[in-house]
N, C-alpha and C. Protein backbone atom coordinates (compact mmCIF):
# COMPACT_ATOMS: atom_id res chain seq x y z
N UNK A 1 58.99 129.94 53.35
CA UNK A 1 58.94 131.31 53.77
C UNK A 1 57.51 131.83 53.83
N UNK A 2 56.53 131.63 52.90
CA UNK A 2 55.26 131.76 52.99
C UNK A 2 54.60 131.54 54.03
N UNK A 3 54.60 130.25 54.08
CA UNK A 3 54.54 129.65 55.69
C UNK A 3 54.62 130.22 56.94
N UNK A 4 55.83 130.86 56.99
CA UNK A 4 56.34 131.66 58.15
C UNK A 4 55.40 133.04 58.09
N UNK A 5 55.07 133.94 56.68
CA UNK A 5 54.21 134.54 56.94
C UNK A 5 52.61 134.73 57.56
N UNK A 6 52.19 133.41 57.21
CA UNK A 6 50.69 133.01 57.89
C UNK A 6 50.95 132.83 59.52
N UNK A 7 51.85 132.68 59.79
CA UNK A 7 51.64 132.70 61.41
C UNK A 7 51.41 133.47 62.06
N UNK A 8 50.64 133.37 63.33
CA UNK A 8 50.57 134.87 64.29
C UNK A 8 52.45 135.25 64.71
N UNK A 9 52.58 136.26 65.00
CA UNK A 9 53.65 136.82 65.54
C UNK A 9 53.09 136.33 67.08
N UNK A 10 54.48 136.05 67.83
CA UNK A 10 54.66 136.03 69.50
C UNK A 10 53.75 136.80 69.90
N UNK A 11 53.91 138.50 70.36
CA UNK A 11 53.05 139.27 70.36
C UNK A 11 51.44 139.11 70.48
N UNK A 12 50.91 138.41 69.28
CA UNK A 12 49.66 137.86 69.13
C UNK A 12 48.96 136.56 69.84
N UNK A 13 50.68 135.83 69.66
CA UNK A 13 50.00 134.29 70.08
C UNK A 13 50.12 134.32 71.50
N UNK A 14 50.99 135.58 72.57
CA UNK A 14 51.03 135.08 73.82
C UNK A 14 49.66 135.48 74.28
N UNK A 15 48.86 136.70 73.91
CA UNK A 15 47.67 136.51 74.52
C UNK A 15 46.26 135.50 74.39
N UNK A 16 46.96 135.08 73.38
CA UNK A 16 45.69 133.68 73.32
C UNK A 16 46.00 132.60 74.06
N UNK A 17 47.32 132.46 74.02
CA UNK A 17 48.03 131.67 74.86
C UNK A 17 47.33 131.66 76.25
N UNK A 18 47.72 132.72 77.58
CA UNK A 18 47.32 133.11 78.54
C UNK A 18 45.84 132.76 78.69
N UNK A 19 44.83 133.04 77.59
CA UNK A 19 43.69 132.90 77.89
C UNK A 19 42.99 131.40 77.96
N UNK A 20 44.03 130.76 77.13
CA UNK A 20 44.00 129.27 77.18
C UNK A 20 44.31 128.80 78.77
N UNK A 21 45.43 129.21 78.89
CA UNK A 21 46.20 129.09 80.34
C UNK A 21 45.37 129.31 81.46
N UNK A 22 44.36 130.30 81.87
CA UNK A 22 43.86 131.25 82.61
C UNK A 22 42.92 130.01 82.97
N UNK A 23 42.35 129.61 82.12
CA UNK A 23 41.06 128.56 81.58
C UNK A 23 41.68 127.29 82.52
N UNK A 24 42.30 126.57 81.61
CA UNK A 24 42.48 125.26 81.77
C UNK A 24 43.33 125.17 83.60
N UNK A 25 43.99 126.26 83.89
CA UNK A 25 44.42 126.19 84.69
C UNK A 25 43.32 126.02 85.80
N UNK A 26 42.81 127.01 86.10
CA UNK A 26 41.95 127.40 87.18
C UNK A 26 40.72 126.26 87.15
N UNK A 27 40.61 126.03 86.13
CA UNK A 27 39.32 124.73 86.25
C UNK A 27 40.23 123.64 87.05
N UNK A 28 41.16 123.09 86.44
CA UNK A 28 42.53 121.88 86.96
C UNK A 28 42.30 122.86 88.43
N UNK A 29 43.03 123.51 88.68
CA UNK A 29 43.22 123.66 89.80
C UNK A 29 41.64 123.95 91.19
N UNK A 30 40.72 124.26 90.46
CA UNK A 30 39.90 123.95 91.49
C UNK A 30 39.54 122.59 91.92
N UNK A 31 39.41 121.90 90.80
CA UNK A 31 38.88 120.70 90.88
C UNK A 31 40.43 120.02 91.83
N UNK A 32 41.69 120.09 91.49
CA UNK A 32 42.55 119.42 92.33
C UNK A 32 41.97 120.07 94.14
N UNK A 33 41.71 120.90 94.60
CA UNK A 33 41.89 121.96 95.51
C UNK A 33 40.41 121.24 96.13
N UNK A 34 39.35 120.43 95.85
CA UNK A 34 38.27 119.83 95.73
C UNK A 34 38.04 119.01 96.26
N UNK A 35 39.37 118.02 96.16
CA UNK A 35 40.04 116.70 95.90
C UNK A 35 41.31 116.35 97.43
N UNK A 36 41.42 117.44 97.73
CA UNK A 36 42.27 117.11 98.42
C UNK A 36 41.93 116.91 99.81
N UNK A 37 40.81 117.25 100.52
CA UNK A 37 40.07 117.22 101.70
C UNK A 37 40.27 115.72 101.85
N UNK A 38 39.45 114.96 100.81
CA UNK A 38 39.08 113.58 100.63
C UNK A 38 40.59 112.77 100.78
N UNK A 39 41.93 113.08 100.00
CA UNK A 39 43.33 112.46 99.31
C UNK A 39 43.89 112.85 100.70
N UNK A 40 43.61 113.36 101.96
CA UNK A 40 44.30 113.33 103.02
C UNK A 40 44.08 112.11 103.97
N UNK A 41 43.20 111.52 103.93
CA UNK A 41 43.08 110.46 104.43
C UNK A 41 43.47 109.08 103.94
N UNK A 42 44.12 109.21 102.42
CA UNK A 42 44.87 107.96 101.86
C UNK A 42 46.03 108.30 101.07
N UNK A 43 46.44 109.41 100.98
CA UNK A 43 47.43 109.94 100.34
C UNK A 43 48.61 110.26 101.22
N UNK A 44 49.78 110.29 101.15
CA UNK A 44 50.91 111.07 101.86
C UNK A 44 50.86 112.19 100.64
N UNK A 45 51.86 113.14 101.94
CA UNK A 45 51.64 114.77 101.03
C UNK A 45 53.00 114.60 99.88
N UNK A 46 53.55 113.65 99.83
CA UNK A 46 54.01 113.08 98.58
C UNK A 46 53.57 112.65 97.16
N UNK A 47 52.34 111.98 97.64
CA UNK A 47 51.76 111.30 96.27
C UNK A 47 51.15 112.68 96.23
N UNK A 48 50.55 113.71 96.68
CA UNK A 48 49.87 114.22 96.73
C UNK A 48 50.11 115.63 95.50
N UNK A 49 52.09 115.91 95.95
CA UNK A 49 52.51 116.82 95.49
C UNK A 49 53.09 116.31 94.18
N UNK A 50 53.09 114.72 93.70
CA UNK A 50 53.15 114.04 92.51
C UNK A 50 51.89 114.12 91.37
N UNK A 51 50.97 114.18 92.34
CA UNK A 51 49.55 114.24 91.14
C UNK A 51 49.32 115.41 90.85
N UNK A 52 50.20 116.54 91.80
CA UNK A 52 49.71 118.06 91.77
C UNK A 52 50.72 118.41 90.25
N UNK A 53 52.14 117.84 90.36
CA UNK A 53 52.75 117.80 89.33
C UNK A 53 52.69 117.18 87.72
N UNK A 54 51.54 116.13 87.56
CA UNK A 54 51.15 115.81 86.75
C UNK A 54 50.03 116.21 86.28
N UNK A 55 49.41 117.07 87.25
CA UNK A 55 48.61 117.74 86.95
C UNK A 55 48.98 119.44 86.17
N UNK A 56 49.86 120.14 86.70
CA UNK A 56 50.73 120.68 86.34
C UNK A 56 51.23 120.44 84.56
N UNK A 57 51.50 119.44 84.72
CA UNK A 57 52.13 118.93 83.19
C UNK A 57 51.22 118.60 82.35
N UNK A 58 50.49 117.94 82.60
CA UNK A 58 48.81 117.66 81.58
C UNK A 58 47.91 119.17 80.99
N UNK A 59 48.38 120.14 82.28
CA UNK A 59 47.48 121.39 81.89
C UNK A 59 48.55 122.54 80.45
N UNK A 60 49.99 121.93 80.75
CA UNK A 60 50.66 122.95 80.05
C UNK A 60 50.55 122.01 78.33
N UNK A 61 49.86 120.64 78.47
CA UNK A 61 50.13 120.44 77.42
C UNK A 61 48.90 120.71 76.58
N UNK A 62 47.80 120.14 77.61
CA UNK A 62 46.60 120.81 76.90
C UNK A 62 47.08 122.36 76.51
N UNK A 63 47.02 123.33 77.27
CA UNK A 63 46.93 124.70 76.24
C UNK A 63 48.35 124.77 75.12
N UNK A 64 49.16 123.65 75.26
CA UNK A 64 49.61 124.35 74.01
C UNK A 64 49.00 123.79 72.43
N UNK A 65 47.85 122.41 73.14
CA UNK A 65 47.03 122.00 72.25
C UNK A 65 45.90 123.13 71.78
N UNK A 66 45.65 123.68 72.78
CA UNK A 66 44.69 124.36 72.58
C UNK A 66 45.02 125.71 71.41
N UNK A 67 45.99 126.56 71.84
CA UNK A 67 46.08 127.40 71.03
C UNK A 67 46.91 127.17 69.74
N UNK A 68 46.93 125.89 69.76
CA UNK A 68 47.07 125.49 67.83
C UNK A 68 46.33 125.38 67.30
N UNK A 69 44.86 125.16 67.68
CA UNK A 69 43.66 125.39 66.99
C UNK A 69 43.69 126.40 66.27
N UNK A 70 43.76 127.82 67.15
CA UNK A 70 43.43 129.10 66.13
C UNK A 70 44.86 129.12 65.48
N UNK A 71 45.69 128.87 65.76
CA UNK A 71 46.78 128.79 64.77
C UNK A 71 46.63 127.77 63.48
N UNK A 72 46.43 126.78 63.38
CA UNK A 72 46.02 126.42 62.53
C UNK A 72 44.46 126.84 61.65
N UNK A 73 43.66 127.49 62.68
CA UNK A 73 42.89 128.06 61.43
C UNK A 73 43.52 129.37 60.69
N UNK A 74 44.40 129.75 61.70
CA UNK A 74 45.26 131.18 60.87
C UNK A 74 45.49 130.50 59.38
N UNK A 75 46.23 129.15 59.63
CA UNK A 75 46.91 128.90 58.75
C UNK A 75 46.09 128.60 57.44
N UNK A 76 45.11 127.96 57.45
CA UNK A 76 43.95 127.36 57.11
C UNK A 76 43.21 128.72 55.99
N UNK A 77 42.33 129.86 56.79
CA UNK A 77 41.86 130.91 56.30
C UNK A 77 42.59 131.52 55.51
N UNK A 78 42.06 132.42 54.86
CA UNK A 78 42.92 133.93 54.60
C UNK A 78 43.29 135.11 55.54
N UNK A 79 44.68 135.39 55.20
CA UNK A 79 44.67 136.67 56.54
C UNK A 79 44.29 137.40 56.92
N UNK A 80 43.27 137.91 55.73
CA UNK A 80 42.20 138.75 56.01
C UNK A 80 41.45 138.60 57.11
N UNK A 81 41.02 136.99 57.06
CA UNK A 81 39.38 136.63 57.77
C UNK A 81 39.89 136.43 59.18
N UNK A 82 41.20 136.00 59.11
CA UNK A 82 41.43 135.46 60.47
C UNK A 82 42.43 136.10 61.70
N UNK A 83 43.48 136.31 60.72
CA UNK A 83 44.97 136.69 61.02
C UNK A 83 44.94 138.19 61.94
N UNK A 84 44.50 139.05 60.85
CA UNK A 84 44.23 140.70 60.81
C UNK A 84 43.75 140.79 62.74
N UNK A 85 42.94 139.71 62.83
CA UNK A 85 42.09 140.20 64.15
C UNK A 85 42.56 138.78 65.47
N UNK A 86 43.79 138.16 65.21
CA UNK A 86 44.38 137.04 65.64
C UNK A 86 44.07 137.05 67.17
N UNK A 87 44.10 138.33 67.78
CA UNK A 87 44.24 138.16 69.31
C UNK A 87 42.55 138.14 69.26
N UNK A 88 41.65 138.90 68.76
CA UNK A 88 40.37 138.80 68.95
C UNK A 88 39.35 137.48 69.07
N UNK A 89 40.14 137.06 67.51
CA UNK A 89 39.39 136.15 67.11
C UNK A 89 40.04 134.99 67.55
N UNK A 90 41.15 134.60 68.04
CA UNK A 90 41.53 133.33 68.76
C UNK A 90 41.03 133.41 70.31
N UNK A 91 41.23 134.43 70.88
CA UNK A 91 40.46 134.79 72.12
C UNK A 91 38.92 134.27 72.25
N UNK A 92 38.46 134.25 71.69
CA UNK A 92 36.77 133.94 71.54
C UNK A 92 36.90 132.81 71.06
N UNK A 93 37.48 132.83 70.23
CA UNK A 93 37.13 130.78 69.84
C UNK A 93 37.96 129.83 70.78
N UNK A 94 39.14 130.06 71.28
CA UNK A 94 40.05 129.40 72.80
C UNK A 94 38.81 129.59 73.95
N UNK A 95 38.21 130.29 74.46
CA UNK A 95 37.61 130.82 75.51
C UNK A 95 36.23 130.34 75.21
N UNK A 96 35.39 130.28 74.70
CA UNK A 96 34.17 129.80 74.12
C UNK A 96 34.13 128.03 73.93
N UNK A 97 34.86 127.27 73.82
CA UNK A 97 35.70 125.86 73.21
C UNK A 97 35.48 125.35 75.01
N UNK A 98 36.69 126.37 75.50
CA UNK A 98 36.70 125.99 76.60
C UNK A 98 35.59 125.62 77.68
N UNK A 99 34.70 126.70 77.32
CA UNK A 99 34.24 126.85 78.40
C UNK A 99 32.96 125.81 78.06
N UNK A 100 32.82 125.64 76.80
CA UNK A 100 31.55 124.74 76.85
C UNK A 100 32.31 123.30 77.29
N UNK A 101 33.49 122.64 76.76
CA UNK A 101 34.00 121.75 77.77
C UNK A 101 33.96 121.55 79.12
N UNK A 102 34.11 122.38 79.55
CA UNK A 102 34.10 122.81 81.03
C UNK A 102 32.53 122.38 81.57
N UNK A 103 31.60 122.75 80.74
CA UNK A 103 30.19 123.15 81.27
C UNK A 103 29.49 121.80 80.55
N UNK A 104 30.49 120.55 79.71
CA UNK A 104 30.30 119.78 79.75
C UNK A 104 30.68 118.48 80.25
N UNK A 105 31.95 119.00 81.24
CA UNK A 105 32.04 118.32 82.43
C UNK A 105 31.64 117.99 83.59
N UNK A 106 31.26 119.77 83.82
CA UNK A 106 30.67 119.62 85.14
C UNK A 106 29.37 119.18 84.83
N UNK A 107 28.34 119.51 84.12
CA UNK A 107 27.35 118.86 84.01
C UNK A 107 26.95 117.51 83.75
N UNK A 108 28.18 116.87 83.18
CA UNK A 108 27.91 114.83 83.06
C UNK A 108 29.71 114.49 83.68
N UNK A 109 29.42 114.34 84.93
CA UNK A 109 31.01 113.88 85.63
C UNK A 109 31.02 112.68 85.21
N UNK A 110 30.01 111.75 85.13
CA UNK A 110 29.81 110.73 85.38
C UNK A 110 30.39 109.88 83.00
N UNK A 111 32.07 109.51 83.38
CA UNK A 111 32.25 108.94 82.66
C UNK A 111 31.78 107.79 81.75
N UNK A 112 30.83 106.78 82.31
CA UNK A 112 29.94 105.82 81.61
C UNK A 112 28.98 105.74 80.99
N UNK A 113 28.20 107.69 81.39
CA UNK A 113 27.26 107.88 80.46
C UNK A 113 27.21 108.93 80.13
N UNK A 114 28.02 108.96 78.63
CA UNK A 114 27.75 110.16 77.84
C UNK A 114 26.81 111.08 77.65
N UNK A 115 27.31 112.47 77.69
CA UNK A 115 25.95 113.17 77.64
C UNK A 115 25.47 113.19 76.12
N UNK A 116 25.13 112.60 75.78
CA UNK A 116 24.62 111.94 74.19
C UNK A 116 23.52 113.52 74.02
N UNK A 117 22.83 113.45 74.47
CA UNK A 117 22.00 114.84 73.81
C UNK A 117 22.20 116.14 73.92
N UNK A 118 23.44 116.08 75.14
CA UNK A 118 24.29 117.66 74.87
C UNK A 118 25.04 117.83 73.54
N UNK A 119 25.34 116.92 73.06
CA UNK A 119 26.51 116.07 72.50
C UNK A 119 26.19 116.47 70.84
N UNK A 120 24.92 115.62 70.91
CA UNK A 120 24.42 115.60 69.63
C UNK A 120 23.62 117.10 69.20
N UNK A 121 22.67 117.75 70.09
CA UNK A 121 22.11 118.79 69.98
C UNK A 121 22.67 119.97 70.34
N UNK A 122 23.36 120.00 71.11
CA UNK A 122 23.67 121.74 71.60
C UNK A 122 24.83 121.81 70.61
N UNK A 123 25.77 120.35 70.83
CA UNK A 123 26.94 121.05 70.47
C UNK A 123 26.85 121.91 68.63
N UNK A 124 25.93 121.33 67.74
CA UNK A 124 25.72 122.36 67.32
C UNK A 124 25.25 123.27 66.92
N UNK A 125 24.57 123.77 67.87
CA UNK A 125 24.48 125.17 68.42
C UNK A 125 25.88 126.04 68.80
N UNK A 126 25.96 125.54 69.45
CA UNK A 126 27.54 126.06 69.83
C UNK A 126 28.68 126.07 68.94
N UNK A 127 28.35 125.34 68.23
CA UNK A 127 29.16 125.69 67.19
C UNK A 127 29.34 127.07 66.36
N UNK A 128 27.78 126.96 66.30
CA UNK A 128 27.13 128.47 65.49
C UNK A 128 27.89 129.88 66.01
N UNK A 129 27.05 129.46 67.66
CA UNK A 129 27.24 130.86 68.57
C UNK A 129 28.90 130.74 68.19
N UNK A 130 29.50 130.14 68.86
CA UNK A 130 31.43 130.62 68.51
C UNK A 130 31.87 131.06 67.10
N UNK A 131 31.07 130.56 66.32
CA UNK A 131 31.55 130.48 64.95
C UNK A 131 30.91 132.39 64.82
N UNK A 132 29.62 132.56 65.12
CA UNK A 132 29.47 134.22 65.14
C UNK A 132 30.19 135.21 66.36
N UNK A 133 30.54 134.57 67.31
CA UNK A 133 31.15 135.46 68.29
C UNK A 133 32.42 135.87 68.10
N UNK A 134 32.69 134.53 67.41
CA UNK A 134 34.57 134.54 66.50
C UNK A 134 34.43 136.00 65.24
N UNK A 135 33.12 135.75 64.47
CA UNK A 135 33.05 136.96 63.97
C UNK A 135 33.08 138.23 64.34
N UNK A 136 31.86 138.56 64.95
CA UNK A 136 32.29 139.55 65.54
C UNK A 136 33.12 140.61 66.37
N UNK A 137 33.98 139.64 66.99
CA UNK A 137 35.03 139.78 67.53
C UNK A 137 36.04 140.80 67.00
N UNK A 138 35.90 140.40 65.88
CA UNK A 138 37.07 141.03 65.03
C UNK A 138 36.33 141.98 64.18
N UNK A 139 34.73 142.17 63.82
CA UNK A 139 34.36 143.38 62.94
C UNK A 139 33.82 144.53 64.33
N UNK A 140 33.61 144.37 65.40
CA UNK A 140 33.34 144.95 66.27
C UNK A 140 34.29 145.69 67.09
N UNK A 141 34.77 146.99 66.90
CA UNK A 141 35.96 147.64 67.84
C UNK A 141 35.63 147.68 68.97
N UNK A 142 34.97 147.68 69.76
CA UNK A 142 34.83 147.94 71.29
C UNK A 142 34.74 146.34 71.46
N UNK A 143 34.54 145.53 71.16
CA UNK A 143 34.66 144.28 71.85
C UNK A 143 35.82 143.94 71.07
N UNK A 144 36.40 143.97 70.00
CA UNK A 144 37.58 143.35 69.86
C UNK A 144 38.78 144.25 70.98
N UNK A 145 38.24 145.10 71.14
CA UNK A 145 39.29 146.19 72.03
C UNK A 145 39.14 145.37 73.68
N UNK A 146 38.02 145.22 73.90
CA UNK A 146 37.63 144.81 75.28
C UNK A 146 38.38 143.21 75.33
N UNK A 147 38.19 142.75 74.30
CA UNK A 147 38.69 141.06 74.11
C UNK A 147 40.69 141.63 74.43
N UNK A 148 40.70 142.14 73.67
CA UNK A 148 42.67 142.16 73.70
C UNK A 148 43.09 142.61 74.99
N UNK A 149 42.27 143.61 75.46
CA UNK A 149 42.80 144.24 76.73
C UNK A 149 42.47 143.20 77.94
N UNK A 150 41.69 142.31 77.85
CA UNK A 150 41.45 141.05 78.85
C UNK A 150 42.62 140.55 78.77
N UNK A 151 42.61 139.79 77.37
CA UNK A 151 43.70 138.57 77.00
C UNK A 151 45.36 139.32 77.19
N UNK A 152 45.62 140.39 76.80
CA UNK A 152 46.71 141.11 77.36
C UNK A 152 46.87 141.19 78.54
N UNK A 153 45.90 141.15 79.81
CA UNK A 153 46.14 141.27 80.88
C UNK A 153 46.50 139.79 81.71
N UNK A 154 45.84 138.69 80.80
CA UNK A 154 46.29 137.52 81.32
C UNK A 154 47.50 137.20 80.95
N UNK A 155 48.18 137.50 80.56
CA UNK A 155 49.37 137.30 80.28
C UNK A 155 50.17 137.11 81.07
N UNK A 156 49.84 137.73 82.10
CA UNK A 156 50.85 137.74 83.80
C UNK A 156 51.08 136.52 84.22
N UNK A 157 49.72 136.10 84.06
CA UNK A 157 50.09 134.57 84.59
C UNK A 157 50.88 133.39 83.59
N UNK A 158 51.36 133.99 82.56
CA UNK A 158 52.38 133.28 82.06
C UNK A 158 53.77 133.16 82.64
N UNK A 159 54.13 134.13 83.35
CA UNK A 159 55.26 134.52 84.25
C UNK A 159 55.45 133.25 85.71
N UNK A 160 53.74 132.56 85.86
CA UNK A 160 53.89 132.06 86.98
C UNK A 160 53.86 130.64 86.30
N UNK A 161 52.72 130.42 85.26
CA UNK A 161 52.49 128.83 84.76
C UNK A 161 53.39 128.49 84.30
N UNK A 162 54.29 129.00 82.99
CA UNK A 162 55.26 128.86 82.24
C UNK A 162 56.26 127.93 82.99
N UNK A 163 56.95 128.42 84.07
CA UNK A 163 58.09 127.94 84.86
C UNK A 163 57.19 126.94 85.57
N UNK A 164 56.67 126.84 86.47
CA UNK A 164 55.95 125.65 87.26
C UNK A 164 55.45 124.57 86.59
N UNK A 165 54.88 125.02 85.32
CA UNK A 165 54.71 124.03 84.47
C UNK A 165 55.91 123.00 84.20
N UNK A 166 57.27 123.65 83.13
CA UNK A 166 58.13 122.96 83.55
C UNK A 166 58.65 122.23 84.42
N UNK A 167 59.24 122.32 85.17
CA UNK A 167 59.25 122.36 86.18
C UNK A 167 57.85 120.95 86.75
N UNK A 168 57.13 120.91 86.61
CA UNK A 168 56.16 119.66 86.95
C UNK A 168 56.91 118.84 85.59
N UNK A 169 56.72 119.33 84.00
CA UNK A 169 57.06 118.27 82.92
C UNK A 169 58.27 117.66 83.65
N UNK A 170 59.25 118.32 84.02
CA UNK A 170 60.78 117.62 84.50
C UNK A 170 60.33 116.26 85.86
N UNK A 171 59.70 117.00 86.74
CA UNK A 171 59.48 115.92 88.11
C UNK A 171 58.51 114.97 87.64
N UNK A 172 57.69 115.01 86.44
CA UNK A 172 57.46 113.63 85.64
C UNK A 172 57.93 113.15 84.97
N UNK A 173 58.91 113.58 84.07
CA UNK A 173 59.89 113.01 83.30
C UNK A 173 60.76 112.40 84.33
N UNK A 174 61.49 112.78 84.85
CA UNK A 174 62.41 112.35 85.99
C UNK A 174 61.58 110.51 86.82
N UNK A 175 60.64 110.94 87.41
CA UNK A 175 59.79 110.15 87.77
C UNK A 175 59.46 108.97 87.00
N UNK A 176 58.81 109.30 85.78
CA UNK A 176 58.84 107.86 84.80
C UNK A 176 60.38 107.47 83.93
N UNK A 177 61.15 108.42 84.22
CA UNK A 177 62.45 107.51 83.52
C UNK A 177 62.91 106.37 85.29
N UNK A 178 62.69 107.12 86.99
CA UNK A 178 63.11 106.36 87.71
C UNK A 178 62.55 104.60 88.01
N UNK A 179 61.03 105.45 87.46
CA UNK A 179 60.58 103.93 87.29
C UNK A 179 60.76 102.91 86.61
N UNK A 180 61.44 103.02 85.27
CA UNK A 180 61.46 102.25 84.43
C UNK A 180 62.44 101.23 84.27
């Protein structure tokens, strides 16, 4: 029962959720949208709408990886430090995580050679900066206000990922049980 108290409430966790979503989606989806100029000349619009679906399914699993992070630091902290300011402070540390991923993709595409000195040096730095932006977040009212009213507004697009997402998990599930 304790347990059950350290968790964010729904309420809390769908806007971190969304902001996870907002993220991982739109990066996936540009980069598919990128990709496809090139996949018309060896692809049928079959395989095409198969990778779009596994793509689909890879993104809903990442964010629900993603926003167990700040759930597990909920769980982790005291409710004080963490909980109290859940949409703030998971908002900034989901969104910050992300985006240096992101900005460490696009900057080393190239899988065989690690970006070894982003890697080793910035990342912590970045650690720092999230680790104070996560703070402030939550002792600061106009930006924790500005943070919720974002992440509340992404929420919409849970209405659209949620179902499509499924919906891709099924036409890959389906797919690797036909193959097998």
């Amino acid at each position: 029962m304790s347990l059950l108290k350290r968790l964010p409430k729904p309420d809390q966790l769908f806007p971190v959720y969304a902001t996870g979503v907002v993220l991982i989606y739109s990066w996936s989806l540009l980069w598919f949208f990128w990709k496809i100029p090139s996949w018309l000349f060896y692809l049928q619009f079959g395989e095409i709408l198969t990778s779009f679906a596994y793509i689909l399914a890879t993104n809903f699993l990442e964010s629900l990886l993603v926003v167990a992070v700040p759930v597990l630091v909920g769980l982790i902290l005291p409710r004080k430090w963490f909980l109290e300011a859940f949409i703030a402070r998971g908002v900034t540390l989901v969104a910050s995580a992300l985006v240096y991923i992101m900005y460490i993709d696009y900057r080393f595409p190239a899988k065989d050679a690690p970006p070894e000195h982003l890697l080793t040096v910035r990342t912590p730095q970045v650690l720092v900066v999230t680790l104070v932006l996560v703070f402030l977040a939550g002792r600061l009212p106009f930006l924790r206000r500005l943070i919720e009213t974002l992440a509340e507004r992404a929420t919409v697009f849970l209405f659209f990922s949620i179902p499509v997402s499924l919906i891709a998990v099924l036409v890959v599930l389906v797919r690797n049980l036909i193959q097998v």
